[in-house]
C-alpha atoms as a PDB file:
ATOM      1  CA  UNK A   1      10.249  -6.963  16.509  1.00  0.00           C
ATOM      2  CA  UNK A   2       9.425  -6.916  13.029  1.00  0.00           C
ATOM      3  CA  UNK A   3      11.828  -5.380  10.250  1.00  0.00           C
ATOM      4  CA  UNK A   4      10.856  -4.543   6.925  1.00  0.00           C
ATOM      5  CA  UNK A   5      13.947  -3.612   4.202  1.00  0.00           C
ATOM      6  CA  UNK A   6      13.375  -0.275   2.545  1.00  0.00           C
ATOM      7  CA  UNK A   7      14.638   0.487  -0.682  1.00  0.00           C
ATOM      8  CA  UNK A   8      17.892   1.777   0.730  1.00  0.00           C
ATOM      9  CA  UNK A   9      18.407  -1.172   2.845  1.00  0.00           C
ATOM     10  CA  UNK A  10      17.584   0.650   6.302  1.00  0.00           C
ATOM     11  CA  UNK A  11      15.044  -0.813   8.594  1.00  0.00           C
ATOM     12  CA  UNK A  12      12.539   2.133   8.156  1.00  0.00           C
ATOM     13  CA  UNK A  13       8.774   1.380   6.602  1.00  0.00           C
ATOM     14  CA  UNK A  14       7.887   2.174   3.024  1.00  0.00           C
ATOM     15  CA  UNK A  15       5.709   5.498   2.874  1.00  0.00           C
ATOM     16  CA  UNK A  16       2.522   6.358   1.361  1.00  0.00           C
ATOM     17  CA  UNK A  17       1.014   9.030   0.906  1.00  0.00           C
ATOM     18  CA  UNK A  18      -2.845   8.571   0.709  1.00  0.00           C
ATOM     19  CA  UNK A  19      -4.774  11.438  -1.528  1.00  0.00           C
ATOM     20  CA  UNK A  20      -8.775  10.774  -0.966  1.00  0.00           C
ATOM     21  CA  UNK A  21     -11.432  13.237   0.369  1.00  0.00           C
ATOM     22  CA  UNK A  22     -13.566  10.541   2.301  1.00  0.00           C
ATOM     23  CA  UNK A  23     -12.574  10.562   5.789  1.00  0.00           C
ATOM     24  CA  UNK A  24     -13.949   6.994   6.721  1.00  0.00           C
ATOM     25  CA  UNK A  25     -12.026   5.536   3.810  1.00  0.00           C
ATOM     26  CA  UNK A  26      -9.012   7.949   4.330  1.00  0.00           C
ATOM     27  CA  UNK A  27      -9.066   6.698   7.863  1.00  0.00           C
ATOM     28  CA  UNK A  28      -9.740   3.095   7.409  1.00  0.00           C
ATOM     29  CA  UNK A  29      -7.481   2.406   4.613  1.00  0.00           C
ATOM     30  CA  UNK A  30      -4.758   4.377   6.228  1.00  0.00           C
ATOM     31  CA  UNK A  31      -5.431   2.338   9.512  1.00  0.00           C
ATOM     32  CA  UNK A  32      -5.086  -1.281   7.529  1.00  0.00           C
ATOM     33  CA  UNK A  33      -1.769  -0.163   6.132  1.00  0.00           C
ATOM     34  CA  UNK A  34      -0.136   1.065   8.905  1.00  0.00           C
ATOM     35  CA  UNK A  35      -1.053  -2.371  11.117  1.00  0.00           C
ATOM     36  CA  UNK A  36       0.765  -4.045   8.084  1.00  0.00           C
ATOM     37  CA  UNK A  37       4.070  -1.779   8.902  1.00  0.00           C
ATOM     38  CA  UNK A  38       3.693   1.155   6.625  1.00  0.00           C
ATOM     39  CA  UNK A  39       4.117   4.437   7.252  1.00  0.00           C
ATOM     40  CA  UNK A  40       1.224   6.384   6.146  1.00  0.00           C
ATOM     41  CA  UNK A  41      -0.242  10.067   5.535  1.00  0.00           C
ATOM     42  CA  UNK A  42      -3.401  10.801   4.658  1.00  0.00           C
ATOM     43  CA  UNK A  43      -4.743  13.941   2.846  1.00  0.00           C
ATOM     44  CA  UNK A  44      -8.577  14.950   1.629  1.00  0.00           C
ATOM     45  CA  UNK A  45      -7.371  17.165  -1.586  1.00  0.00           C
ATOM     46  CA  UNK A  46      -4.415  17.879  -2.839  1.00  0.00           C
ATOM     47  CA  UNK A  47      -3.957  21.187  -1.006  1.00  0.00           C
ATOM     48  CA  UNK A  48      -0.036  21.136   0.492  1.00  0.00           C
ATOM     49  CA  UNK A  49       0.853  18.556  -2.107  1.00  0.00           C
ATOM     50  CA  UNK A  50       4.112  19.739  -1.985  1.00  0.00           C
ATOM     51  CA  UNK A  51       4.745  20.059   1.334  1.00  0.00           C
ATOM     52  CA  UNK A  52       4.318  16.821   2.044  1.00  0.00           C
ATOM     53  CA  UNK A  53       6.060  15.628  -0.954  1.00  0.00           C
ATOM     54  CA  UNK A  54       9.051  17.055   0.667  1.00  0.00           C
ATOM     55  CA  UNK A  55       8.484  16.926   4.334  1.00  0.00           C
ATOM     56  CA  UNK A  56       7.421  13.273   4.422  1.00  0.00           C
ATOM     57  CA  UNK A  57       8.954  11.937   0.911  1.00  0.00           C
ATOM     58  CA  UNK A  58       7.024   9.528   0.133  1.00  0.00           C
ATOM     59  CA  UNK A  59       7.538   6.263  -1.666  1.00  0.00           C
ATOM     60  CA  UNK A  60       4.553   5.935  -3.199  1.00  0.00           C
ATOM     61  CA  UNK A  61       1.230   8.020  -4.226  1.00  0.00           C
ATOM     62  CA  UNK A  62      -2.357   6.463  -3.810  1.00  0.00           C
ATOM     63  CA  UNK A  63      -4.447   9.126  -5.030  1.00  0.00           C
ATOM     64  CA  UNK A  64      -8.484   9.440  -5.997  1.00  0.00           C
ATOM     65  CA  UNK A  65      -9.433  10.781  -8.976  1.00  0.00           C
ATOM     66  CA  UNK A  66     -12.752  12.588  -8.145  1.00  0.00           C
ATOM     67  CA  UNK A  67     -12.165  15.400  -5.262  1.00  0.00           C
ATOM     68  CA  UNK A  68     -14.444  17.899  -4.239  1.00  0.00           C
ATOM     69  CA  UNK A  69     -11.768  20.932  -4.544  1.00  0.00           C
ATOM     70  CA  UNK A  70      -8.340  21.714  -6.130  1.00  0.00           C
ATOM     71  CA  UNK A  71      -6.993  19.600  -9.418  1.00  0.00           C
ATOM     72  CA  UNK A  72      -8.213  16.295 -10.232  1.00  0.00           C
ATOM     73  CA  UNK A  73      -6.678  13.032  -9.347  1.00  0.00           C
ATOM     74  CA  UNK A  74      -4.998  13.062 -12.791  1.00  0.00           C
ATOM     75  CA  UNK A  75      -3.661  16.418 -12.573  1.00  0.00           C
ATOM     76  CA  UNK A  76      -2.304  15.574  -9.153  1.00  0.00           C
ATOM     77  CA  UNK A  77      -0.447  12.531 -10.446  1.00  0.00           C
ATOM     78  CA  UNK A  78       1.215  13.903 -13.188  1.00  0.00           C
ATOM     79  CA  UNK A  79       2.492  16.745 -10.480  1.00  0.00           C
ATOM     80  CA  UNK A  80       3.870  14.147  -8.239  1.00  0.00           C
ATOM     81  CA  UNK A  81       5.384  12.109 -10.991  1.00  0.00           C
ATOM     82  CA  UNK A  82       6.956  15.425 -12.307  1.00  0.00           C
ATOM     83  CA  UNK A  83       8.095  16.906  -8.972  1.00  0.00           C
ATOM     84  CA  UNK A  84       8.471  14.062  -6.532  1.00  0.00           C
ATOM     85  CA  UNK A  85       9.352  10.706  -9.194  1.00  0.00           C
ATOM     86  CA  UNK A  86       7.267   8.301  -7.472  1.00  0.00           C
ATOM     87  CA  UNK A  87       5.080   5.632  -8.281  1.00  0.00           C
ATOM     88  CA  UNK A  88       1.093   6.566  -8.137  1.00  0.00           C
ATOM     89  CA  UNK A  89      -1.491   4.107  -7.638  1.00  0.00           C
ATOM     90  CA  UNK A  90      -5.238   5.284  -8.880  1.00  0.00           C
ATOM     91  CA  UNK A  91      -7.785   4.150  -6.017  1.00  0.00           C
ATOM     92  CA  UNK A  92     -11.206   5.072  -7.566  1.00  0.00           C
ATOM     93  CA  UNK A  93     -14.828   4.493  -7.896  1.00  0.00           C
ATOM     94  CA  UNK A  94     -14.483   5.942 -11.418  1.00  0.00           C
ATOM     95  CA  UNK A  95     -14.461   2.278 -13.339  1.00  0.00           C
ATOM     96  CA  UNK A  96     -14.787   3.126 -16.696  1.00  0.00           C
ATOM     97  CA  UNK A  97     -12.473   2.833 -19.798  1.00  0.00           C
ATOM     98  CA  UNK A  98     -11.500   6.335 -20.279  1.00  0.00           C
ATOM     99  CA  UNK A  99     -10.630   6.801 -17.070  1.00  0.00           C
ATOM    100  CA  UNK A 100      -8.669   4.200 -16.680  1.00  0.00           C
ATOM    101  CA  UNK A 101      -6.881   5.221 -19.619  1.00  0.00           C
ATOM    102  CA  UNK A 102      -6.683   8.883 -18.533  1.00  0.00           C
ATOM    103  CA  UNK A 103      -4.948   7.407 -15.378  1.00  0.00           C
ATOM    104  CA  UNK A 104      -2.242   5.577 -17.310  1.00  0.00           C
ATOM    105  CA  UNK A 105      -1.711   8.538 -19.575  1.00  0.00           C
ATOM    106  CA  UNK A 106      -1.497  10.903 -16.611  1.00  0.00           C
ATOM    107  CA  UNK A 107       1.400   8.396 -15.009  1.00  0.00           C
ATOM    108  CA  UNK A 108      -0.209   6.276 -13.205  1.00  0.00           C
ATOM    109  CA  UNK A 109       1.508   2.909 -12.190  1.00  0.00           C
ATOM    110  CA  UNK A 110      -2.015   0.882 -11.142  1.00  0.00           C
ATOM    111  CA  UNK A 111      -5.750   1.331 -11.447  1.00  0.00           C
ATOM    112  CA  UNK A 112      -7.823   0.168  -8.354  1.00  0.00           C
ATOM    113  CA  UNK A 113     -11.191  -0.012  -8.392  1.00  0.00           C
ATOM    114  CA  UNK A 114     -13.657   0.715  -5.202  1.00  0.00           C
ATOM    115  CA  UNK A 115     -14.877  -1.362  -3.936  1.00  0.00           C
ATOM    116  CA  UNK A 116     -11.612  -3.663  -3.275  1.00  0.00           C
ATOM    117  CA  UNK A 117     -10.327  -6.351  -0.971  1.00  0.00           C
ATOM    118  CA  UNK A 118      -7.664  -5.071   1.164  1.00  0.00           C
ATOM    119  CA  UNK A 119      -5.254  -7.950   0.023  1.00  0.00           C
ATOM    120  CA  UNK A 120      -5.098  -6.985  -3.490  1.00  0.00           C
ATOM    121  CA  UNK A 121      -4.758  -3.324  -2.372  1.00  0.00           C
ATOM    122  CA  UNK A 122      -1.150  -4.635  -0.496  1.00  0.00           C
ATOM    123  CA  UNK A 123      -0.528  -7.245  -3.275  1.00  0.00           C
ATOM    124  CA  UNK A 124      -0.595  -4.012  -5.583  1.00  0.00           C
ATOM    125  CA  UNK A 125       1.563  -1.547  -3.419  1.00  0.00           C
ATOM    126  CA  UNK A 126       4.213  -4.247  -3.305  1.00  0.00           C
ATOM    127  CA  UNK A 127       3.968  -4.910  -6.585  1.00  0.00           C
ATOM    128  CA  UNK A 128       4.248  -1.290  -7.834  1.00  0.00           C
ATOM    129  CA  UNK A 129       7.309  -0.420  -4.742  1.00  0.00           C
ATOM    130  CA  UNK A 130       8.810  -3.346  -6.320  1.00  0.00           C
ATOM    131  CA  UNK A 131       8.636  -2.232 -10.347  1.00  0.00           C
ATOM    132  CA  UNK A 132       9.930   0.826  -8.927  1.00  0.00           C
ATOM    133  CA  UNK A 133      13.029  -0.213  -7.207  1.00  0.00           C
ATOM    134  CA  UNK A 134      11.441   1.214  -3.568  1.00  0.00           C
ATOM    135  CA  UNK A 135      10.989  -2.174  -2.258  1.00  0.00           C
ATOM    136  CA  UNK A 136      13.633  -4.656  -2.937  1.00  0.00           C
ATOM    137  CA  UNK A 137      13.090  -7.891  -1.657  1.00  0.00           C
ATOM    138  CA  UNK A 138      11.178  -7.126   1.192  1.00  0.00           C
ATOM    139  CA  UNK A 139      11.961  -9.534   4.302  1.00  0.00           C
ATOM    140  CA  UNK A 140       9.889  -9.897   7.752  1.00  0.00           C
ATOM    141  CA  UNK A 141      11.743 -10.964  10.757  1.00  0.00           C
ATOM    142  CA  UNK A 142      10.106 -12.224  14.079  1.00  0.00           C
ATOM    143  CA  UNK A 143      12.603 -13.561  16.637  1.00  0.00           C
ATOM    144  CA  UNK A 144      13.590 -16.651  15.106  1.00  0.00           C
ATOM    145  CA  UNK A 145      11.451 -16.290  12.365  1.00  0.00           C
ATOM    146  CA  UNK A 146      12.696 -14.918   8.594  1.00  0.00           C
ATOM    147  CA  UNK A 147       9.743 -14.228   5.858  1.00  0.00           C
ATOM    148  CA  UNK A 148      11.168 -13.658   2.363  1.00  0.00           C
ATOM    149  CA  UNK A 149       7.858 -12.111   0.573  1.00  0.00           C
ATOM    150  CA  UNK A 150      10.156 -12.007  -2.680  1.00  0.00           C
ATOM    151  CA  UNK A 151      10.638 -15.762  -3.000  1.00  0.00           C
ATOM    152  CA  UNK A 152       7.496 -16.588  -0.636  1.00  0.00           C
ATOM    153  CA  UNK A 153       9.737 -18.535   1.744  1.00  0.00           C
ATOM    154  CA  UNK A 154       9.589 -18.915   5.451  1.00  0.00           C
ATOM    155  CA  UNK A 155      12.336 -19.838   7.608  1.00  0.00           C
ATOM    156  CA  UNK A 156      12.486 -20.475  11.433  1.00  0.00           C
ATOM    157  CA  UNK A 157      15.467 -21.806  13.291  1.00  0.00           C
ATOM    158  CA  UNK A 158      17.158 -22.592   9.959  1.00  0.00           C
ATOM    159  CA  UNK A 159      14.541 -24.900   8.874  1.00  0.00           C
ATOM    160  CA  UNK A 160      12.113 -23.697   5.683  1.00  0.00           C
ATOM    161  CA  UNK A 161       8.439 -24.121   6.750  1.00  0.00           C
ATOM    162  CA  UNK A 162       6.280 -26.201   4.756  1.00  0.00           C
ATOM    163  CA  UNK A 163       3.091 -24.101   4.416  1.00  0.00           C
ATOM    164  CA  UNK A 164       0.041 -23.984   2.305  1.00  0.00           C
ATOM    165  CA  UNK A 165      -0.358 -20.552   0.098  1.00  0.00           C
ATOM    166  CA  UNK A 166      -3.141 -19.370   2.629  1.00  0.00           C
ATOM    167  CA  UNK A 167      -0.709 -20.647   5.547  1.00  0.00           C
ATOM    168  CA  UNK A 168       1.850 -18.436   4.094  1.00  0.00           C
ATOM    169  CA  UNK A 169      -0.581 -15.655   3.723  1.00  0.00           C
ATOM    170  CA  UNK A 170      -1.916 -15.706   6.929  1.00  0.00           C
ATOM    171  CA  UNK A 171       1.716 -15.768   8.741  1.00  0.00           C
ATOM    172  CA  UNK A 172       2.776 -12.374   6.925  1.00  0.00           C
ATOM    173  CA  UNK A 173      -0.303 -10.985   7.468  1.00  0.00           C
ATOM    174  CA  UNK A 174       0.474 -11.504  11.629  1.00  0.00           C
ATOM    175  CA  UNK A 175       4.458 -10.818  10.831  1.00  0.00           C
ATOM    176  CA  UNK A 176       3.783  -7.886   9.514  1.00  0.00           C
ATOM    177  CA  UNK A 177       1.049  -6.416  12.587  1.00  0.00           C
ATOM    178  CA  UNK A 178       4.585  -5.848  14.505  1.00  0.00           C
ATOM    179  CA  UNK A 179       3.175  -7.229  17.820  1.00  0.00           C
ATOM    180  CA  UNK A 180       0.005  -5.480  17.401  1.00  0.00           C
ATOM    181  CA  UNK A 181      -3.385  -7.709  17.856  1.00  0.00           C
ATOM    182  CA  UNK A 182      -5.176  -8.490  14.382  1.00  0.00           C
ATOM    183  CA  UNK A 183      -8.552  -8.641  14.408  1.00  0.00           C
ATOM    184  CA  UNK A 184     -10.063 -11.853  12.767  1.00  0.00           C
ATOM    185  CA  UNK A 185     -12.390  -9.219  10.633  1.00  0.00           C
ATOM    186  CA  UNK A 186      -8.763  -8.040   9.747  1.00  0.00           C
ATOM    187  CA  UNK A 187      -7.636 -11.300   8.654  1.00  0.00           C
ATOM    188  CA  UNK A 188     -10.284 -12.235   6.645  1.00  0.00           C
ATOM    189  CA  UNK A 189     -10.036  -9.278   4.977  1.00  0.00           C
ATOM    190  CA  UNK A 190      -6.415  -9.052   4.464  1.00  0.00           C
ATOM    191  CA  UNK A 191      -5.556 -12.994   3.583  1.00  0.00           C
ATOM    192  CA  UNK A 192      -9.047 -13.726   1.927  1.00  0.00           C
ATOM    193  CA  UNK A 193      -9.912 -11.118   0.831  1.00  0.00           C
ATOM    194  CA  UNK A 194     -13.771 -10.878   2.172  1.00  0.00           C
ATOM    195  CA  UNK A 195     -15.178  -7.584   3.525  1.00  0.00           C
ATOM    196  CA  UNK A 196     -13.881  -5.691   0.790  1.00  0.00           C
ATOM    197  CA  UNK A 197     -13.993  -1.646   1.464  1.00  0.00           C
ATOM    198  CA  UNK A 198     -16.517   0.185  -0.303  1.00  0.00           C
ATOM    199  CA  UNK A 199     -15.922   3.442   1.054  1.00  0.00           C
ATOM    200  CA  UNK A 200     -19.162   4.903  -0.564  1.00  0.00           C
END
């Protein structure tokens, strides 16, 4: 079994809530981050925005910028900042300057660019949970087996494992499927960062 500390020190799995009107990169993101142990809901505008601010409180907001009905990706943010508190992470197609400065104004916390390698999508969340005090110190267990993803340590039986930086990549990748089989398309994509998504 594979534990994951949350920012109140419970056992439950971070939760994001994904904002982005295409369904095959709605579904496919969503799908990657729930095999890595979060907990995940996925809308295709912001219609019910608050609803499921407060029904599934969410630790963090990854949000598009360009949908086909209802506010903007920027107006949505600075709702959810205002109403909810949380962290928002921009995942967009829209590359240039201004809107990557519109996201920062509206409160955004990150700026992701589509297409993107699903690592740096993770590295990102954890990086942003962590700035925001909903992820502190995030540590795997597997059996004998004790993954510290703050200081990038492994332990089994007692005894730190000597690993290369892909090593130690590739064994919290598989920590963090919770028992579930990882594809080696999955794996590439996740510890190497090949395949990225480019959902259009």
């Amino acid at each position: 079994m594979v534990a994951m500390s949350s920012p109140s020190g419970s056992s439950s799995s971070p939760r994001l809530l994904m904002i982005e009107d295409d369904r095959s990169a709605r579904e496919s993101v969503s799908a990657a981050l729930s095999q890595m142990g979060y907990s995940v809901l996925g809308r295709p505008t912001g219609e019910e925005l608050d609803e499921a601010l407060v029904s599934f409180r969410p630790d963090l907001a990854i949000i598009d910028i360009n949908l086909p009905s209802g506010p903007d990706g920027f107006a949505l943010a600075r709702h959810v900042r205002a109403s909810a508190g949380i962290p928002v992470l921009f995942l967009t197609a829209a590359d240039g300057l201004e809107s990557r400065l519109s996201g920062f104004e509206a409160g955004g916390d990150d700026y992701l660019v589509k297409p993107f390698a699903m690592a740096e999508l993770l590295a990102r969340i954890r990086a942003v949970l962590r700035r925001s005090g909903r992820l502190r110190s995030p540590v795997l267990e597997v059996r004998d087996l004790v993954i510290d993803e703050e200081a990038k340590t492994a332990v089994r039986a007692g005894q730190t494992l000597d690993l290369t930086p892909t090593e130690y990549e590739l064994l919290c990748a598989l920590a963090r499927s919770r028992g579930k089989s990882v594809s080696k398309a999955q794996l590439l994509s996740l510890v190497w960062g090949f395949d990225a998504y480019d959902p259009n």
